[in-house]
PDB file of N, CA and C in Angstrom:
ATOM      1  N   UNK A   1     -15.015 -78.472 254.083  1.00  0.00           N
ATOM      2  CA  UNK A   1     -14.097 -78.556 252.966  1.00  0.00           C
ATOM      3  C   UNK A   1     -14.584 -79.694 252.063  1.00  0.00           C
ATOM      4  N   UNK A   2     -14.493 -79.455 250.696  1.00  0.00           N
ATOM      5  CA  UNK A   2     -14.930 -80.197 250.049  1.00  0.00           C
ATOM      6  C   UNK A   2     -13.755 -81.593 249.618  1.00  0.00           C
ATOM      7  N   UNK A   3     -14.331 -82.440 249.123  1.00  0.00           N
ATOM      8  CA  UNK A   3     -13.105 -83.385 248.590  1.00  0.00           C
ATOM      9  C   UNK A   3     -12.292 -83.581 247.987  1.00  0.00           C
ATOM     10  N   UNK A   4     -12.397 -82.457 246.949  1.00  0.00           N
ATOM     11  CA  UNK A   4     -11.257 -82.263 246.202  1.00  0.00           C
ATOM     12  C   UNK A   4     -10.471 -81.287 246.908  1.00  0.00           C
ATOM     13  N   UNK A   5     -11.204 -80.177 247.496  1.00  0.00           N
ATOM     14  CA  UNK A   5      -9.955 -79.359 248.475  1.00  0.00           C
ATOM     15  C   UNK A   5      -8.939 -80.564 249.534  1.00  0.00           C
ATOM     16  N   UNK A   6      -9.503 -81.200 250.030  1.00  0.00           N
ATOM     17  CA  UNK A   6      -9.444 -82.122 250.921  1.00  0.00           C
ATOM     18  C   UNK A   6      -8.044 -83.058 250.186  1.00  0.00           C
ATOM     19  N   UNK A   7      -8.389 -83.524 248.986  1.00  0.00           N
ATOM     20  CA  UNK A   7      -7.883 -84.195 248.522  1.00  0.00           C
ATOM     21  C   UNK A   7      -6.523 -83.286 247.916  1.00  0.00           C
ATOM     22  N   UNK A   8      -6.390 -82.501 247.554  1.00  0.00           N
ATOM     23  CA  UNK A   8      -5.217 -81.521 246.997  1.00  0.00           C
ATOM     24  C   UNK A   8      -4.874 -81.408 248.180  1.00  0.00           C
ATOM     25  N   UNK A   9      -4.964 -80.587 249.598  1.00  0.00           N
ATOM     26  CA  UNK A   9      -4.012 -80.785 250.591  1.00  0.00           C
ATOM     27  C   UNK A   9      -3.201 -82.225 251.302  1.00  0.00           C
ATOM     28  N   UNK A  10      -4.303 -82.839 250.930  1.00  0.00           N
ATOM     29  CA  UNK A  10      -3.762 -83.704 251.286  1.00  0.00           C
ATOM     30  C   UNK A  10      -2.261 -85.039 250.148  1.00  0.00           C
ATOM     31  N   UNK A  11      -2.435 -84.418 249.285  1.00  0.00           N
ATOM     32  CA  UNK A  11      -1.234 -85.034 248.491  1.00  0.00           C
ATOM     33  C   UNK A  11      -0.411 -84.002 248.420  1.00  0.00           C
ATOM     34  N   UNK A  12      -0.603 -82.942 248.425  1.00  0.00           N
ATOM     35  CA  UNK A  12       0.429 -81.225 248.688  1.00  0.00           C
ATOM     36  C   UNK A  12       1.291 -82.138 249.996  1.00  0.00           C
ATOM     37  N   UNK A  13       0.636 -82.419 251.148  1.00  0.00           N
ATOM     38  CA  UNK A  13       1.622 -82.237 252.384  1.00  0.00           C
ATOM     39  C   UNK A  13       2.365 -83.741 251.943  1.00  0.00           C
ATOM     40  N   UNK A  14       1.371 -84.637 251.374  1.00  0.00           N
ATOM     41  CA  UNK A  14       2.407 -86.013 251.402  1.00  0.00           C
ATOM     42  C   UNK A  14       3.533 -85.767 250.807  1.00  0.00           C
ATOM     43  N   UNK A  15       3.592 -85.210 249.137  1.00  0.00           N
ATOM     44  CA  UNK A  15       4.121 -85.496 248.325  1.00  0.00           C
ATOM     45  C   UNK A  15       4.879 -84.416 247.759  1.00  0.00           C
ATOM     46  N   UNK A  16       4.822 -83.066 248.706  1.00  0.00           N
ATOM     47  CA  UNK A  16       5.864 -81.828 248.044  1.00  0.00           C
ATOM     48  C   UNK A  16       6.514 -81.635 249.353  1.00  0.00           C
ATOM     49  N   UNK A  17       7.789 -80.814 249.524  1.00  0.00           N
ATOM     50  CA  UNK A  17       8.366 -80.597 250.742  1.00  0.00           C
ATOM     51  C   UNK A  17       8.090 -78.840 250.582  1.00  0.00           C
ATOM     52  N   UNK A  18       8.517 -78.580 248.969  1.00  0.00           N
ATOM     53  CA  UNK A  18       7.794 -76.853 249.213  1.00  0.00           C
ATOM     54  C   UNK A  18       7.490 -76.903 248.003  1.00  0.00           C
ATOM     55  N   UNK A  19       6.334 -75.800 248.163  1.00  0.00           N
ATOM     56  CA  UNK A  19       5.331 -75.802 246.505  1.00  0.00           C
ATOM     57  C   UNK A  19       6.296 -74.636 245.782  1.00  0.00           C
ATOM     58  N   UNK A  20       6.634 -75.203 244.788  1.00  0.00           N
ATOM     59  CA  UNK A  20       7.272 -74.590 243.637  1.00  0.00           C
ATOM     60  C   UNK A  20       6.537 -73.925 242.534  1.00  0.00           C
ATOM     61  N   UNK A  21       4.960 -74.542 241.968  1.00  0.00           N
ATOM     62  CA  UNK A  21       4.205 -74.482 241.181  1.00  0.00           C
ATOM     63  C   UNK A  21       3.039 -72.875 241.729  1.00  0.00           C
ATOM     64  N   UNK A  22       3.338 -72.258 240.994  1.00  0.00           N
ATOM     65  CA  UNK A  22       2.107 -70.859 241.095  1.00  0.00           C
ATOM     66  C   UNK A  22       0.907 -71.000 241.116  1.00  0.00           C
ATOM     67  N   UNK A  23       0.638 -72.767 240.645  1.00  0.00           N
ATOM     68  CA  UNK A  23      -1.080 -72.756 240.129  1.00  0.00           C
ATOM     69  C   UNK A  23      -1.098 -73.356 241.474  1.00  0.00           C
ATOM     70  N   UNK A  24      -0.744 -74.353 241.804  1.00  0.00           N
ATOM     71  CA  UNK A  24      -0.609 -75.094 243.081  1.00  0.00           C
ATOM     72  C   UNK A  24      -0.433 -73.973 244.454  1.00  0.00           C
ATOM     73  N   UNK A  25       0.431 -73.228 244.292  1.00  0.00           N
ATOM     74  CA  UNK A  25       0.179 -72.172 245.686  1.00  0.00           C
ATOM     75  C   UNK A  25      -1.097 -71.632 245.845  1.00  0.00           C
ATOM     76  N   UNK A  26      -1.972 -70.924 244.068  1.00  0.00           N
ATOM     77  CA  UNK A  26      -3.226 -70.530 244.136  1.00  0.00           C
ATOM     78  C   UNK A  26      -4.292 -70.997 244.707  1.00  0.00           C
ATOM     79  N   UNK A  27      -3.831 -72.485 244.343  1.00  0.00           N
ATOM     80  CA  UNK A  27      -5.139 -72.847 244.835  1.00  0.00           C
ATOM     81  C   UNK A  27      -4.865 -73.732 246.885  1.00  0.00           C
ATOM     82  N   UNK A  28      -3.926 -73.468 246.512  1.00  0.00           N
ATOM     83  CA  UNK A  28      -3.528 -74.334 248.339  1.00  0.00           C
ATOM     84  C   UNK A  28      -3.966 -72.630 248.956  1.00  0.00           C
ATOM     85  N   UNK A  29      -3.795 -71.571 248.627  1.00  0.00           N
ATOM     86  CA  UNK A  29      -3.975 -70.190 249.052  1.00  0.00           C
ATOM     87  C   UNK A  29      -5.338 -70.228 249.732  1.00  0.00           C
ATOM     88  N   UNK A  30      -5.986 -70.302 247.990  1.00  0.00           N
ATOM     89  CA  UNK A  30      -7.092 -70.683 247.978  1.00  0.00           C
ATOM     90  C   UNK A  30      -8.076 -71.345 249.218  1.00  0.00           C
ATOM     91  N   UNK A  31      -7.711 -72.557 249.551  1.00  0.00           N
ATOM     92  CA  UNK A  31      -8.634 -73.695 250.196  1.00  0.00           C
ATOM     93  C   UNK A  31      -8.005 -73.203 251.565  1.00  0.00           C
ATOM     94  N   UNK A  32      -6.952 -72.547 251.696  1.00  0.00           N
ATOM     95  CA  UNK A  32      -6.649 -71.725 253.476  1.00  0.00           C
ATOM     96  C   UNK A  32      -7.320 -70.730 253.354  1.00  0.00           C
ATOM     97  N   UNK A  33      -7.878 -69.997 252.484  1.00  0.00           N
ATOM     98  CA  UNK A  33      -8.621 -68.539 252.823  1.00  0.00           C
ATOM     99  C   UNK A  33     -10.052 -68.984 253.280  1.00  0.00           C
ATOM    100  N   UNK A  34     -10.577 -70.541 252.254  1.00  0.00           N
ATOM    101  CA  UNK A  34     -11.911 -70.941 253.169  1.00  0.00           C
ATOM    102  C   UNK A  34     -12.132 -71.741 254.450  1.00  0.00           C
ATOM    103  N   UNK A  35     -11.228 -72.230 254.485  1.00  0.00           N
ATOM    104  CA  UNK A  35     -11.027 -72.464 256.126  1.00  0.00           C
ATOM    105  C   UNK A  35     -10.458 -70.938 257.231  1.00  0.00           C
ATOM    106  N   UNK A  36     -10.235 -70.119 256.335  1.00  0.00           N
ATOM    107  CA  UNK A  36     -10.056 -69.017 257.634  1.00  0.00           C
ATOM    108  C   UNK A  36     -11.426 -68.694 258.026  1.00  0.00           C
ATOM    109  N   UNK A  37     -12.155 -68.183 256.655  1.00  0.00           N
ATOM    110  CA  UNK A  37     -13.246 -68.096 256.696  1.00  0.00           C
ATOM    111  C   UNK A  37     -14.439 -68.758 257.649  1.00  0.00           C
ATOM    112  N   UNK A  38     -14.212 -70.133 256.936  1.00  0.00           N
ATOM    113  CA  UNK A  38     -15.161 -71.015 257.817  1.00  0.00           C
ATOM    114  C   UNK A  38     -14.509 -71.107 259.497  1.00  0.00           C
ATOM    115  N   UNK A  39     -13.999 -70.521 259.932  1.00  0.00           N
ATOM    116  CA  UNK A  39     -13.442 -70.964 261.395  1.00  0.00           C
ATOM    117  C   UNK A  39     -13.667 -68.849 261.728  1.00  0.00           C
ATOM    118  N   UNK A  40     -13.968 -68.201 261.392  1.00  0.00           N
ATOM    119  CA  UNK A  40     -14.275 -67.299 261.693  1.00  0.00           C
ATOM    120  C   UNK A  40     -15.543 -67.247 261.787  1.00  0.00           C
ATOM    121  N   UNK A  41     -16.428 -67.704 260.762  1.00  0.00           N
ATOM    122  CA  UNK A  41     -17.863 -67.378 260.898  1.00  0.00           C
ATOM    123  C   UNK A  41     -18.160 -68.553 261.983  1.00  0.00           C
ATOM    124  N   UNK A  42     -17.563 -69.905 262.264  1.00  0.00           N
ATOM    125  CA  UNK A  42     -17.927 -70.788 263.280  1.00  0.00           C
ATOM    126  C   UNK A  42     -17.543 -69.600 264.841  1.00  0.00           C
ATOM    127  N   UNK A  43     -16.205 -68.851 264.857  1.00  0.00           N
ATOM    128  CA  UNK A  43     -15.819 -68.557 266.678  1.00  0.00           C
ATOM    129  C   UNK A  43     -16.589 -67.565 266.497  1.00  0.00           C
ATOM    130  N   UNK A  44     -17.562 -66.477 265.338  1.00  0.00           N
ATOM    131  CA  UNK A  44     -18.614 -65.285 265.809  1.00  0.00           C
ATOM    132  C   UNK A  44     -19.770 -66.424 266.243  1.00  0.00           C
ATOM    133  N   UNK A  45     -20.338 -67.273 265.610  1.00  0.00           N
ATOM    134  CA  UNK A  45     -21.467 -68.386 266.162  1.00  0.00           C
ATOM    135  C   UNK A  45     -21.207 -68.986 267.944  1.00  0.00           C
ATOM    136  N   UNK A  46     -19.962 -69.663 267.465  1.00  0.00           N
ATOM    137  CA  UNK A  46     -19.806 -69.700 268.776  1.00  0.00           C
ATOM    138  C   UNK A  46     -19.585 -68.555 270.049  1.00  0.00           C
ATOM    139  N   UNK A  47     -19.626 -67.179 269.794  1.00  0.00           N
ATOM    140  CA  UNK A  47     -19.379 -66.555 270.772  1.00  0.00           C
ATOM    141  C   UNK A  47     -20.540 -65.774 271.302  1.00  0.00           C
ATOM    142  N   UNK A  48     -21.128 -65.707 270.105  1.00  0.00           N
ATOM    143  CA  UNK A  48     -22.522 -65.339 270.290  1.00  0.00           C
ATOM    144  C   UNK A  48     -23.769 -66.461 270.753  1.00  0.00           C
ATOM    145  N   UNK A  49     -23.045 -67.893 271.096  1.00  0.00           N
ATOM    146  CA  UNK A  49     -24.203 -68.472 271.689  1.00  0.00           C
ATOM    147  C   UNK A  49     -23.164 -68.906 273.441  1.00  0.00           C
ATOM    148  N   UNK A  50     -22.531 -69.142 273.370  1.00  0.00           N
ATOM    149  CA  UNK A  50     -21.411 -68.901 274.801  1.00  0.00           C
ATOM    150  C   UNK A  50     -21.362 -67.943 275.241  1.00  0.00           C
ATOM    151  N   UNK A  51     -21.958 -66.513 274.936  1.00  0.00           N
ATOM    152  CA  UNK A  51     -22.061 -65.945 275.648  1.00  0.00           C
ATOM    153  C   UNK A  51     -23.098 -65.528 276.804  1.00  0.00           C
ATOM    154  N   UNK A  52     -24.100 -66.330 276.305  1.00  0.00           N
ATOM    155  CA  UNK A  52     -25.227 -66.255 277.241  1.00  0.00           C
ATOM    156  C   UNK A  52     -25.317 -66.967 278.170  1.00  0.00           C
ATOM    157  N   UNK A  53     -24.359 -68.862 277.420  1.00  0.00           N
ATOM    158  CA  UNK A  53     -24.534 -69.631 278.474  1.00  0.00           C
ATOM    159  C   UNK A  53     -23.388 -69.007 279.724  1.00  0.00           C
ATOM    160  N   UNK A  54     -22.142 -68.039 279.261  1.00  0.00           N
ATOM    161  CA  UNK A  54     -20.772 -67.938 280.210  1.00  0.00           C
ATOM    162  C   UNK A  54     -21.664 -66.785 281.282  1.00  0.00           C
ATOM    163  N   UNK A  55     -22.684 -65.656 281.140  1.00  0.00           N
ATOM    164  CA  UNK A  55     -23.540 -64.988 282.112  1.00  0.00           C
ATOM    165  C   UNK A  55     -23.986 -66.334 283.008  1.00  0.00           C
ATOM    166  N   UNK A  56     -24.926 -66.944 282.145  1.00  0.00           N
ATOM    167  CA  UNK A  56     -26.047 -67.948 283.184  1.00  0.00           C
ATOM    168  C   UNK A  56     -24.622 -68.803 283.960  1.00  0.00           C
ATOM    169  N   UNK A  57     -23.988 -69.320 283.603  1.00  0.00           N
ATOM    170  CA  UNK A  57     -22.742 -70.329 284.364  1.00  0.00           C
ATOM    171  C   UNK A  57     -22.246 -69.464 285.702  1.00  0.00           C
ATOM    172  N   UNK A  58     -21.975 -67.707 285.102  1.00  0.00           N
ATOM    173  CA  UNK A  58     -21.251 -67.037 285.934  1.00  0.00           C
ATOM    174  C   UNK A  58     -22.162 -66.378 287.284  1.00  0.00           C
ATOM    175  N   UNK A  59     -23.889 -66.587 286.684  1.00  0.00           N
ATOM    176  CA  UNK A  59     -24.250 -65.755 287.159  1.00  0.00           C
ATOM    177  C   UNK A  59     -24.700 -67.216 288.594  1.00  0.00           C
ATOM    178  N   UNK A  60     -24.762 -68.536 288.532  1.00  0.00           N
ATOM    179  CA  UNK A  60     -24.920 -69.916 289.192  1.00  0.00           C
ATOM    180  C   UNK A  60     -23.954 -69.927 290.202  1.00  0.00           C
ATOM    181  N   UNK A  61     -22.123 -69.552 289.369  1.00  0.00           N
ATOM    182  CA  UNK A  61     -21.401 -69.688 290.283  1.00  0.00           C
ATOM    183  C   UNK A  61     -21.380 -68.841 291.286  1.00  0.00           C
ATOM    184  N   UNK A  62     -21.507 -67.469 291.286  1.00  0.00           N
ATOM    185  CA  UNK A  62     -21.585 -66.232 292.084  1.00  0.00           C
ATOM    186  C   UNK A  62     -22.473 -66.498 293.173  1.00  0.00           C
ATOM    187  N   UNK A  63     -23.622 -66.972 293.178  1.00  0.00           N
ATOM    188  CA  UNK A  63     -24.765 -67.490 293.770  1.00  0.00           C
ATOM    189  C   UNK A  63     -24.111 -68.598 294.839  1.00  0.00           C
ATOM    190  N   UNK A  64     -23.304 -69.596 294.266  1.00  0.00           N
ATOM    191  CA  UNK A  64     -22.990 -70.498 295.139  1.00  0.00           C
ATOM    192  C   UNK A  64     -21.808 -69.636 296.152  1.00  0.00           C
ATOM    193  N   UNK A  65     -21.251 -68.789 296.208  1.00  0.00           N
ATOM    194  CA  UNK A  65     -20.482 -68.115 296.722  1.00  0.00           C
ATOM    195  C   UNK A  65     -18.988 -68.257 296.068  1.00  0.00           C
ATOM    196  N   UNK A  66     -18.535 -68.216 294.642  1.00  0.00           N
ATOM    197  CA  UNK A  66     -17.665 -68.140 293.979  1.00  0.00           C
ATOM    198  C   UNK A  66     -17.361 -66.634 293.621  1.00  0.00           C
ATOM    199  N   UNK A  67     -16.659 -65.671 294.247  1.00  0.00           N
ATOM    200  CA  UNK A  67     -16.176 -64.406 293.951  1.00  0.00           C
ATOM    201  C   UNK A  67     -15.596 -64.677 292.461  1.00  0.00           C
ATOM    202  N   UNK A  68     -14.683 -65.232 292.053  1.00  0.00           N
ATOM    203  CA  UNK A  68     -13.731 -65.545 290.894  1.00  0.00           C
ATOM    204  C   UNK A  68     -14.348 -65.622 289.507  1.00  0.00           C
ATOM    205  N   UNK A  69     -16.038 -65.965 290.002  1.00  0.00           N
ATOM    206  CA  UNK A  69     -16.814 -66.451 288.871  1.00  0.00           C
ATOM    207  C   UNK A  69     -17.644 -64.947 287.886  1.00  0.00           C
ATOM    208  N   UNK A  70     -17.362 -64.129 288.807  1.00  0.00           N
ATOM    209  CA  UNK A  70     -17.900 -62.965 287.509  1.00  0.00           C
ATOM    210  C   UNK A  70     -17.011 -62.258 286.251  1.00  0.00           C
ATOM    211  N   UNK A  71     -15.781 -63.102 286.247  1.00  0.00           N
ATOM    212  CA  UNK A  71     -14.291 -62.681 285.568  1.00  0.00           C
ATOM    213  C   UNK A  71     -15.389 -63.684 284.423  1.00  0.00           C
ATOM    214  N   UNK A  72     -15.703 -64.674 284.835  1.00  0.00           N
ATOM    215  CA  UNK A  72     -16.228 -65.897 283.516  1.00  0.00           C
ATOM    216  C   UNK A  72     -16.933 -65.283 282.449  1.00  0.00           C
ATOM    217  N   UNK A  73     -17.977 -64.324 282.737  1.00  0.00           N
ATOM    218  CA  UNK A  73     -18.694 -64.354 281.539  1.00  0.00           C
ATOM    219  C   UNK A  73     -17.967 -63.362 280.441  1.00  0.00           C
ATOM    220  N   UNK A  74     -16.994 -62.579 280.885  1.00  0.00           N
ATOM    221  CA  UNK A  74     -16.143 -62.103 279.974  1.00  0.00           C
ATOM    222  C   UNK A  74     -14.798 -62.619 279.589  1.00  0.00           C
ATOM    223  N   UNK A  75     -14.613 -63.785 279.812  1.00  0.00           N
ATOM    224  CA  UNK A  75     -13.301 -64.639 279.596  1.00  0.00           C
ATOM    225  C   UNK A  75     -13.605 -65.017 277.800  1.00  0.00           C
ATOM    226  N   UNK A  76     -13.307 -64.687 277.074  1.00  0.00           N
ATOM    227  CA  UNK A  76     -12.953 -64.921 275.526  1.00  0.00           C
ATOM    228  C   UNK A  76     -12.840 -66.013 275.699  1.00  0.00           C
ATOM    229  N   UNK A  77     -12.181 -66.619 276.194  1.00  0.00           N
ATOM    230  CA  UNK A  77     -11.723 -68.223 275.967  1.00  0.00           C
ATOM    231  C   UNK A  77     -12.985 -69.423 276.379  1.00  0.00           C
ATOM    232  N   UNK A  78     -12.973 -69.164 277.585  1.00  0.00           N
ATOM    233  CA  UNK A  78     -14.525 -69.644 278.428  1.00  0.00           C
ATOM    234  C   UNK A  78     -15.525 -70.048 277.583  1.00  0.00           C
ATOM    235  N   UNK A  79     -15.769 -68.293 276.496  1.00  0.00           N
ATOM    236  CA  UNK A  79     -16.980 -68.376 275.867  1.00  0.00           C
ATOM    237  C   UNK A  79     -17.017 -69.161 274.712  1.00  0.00           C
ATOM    238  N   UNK A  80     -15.875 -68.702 274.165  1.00  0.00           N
ATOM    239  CA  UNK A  80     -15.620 -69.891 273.030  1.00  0.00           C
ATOM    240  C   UNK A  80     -16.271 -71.177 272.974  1.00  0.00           C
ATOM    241  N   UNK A  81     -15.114 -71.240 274.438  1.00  0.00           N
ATOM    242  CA  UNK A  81     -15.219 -72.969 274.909  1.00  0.00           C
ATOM    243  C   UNK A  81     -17.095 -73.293 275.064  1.00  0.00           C
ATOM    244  N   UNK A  82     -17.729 -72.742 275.799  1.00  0.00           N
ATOM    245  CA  UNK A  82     -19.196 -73.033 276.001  1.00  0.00           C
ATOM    246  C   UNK A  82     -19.963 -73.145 274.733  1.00  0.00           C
ATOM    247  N   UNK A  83     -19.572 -72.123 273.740  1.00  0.00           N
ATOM    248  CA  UNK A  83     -20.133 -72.100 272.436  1.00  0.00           C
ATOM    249  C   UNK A  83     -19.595 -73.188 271.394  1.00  0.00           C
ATOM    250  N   UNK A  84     -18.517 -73.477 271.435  1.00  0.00           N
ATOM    251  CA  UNK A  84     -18.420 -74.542 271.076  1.00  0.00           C
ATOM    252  C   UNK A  84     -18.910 -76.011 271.270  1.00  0.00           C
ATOM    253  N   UNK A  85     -18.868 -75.724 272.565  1.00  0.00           N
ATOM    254  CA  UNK A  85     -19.759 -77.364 272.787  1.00  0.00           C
ATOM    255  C   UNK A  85     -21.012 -77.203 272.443  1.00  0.00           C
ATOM    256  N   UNK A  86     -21.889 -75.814 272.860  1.00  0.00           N
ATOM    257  CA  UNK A  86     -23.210 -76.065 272.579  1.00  0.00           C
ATOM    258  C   UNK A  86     -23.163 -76.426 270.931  1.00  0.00           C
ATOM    259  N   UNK A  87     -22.510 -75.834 270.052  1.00  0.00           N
ATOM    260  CA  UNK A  87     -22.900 -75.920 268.556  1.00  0.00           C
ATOM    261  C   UNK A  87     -22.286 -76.984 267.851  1.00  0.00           C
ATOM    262  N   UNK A  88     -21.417 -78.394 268.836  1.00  0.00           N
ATOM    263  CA  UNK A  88     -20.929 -79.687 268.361  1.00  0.00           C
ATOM    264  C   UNK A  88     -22.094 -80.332 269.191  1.00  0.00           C
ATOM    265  N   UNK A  89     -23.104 -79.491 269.414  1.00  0.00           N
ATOM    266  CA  UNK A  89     -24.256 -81.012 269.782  1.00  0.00           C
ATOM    267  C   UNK A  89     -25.303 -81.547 268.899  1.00  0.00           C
TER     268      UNK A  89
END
């Protein structure tokens, strides 16, 4: 998000209790449609790189004698989670 988006939400939440103004909803609309955006194209990144590590994790635990662990590499959440850390490094 840029700084002026940044900066318009952030005096929107200080300083209105509800937006009354049409230009002001447009553009608060606005700067939520690129954060949907940007947090969609981040959880396809992240799921597509968690998913390889949630196989290799699932396929380690199974090995050690963890039955429970082949549910992992298809856990949505799991993968997220793995893909996320790999792509905050």
């Amino acid at each position: 998000m840029n700084r002026i988006d940044r900066a318009t939400i952030d005096l929107t939440i200080r300083c209105v209790e509800r937006v009354r103004s049409a230009t002001l909803a447009r553009v608060i609309v606005g700067i939520v449609e690129k954060i949907k955006d940007a947090r969609e194209g981040f959880l396809t990144k992240a799921e597509a790189v968690g998913r390889e590590h949630a196989k290799r994790v699932a396929e380690l635990a199974l090995s050690w004698g963890n039955m429970r662990a082949s549910d992992w590499k298809n856990d949505l959440r799991f993968i997220r989670y793995l893909g996320a850390m790999s792509l905050s490094e």
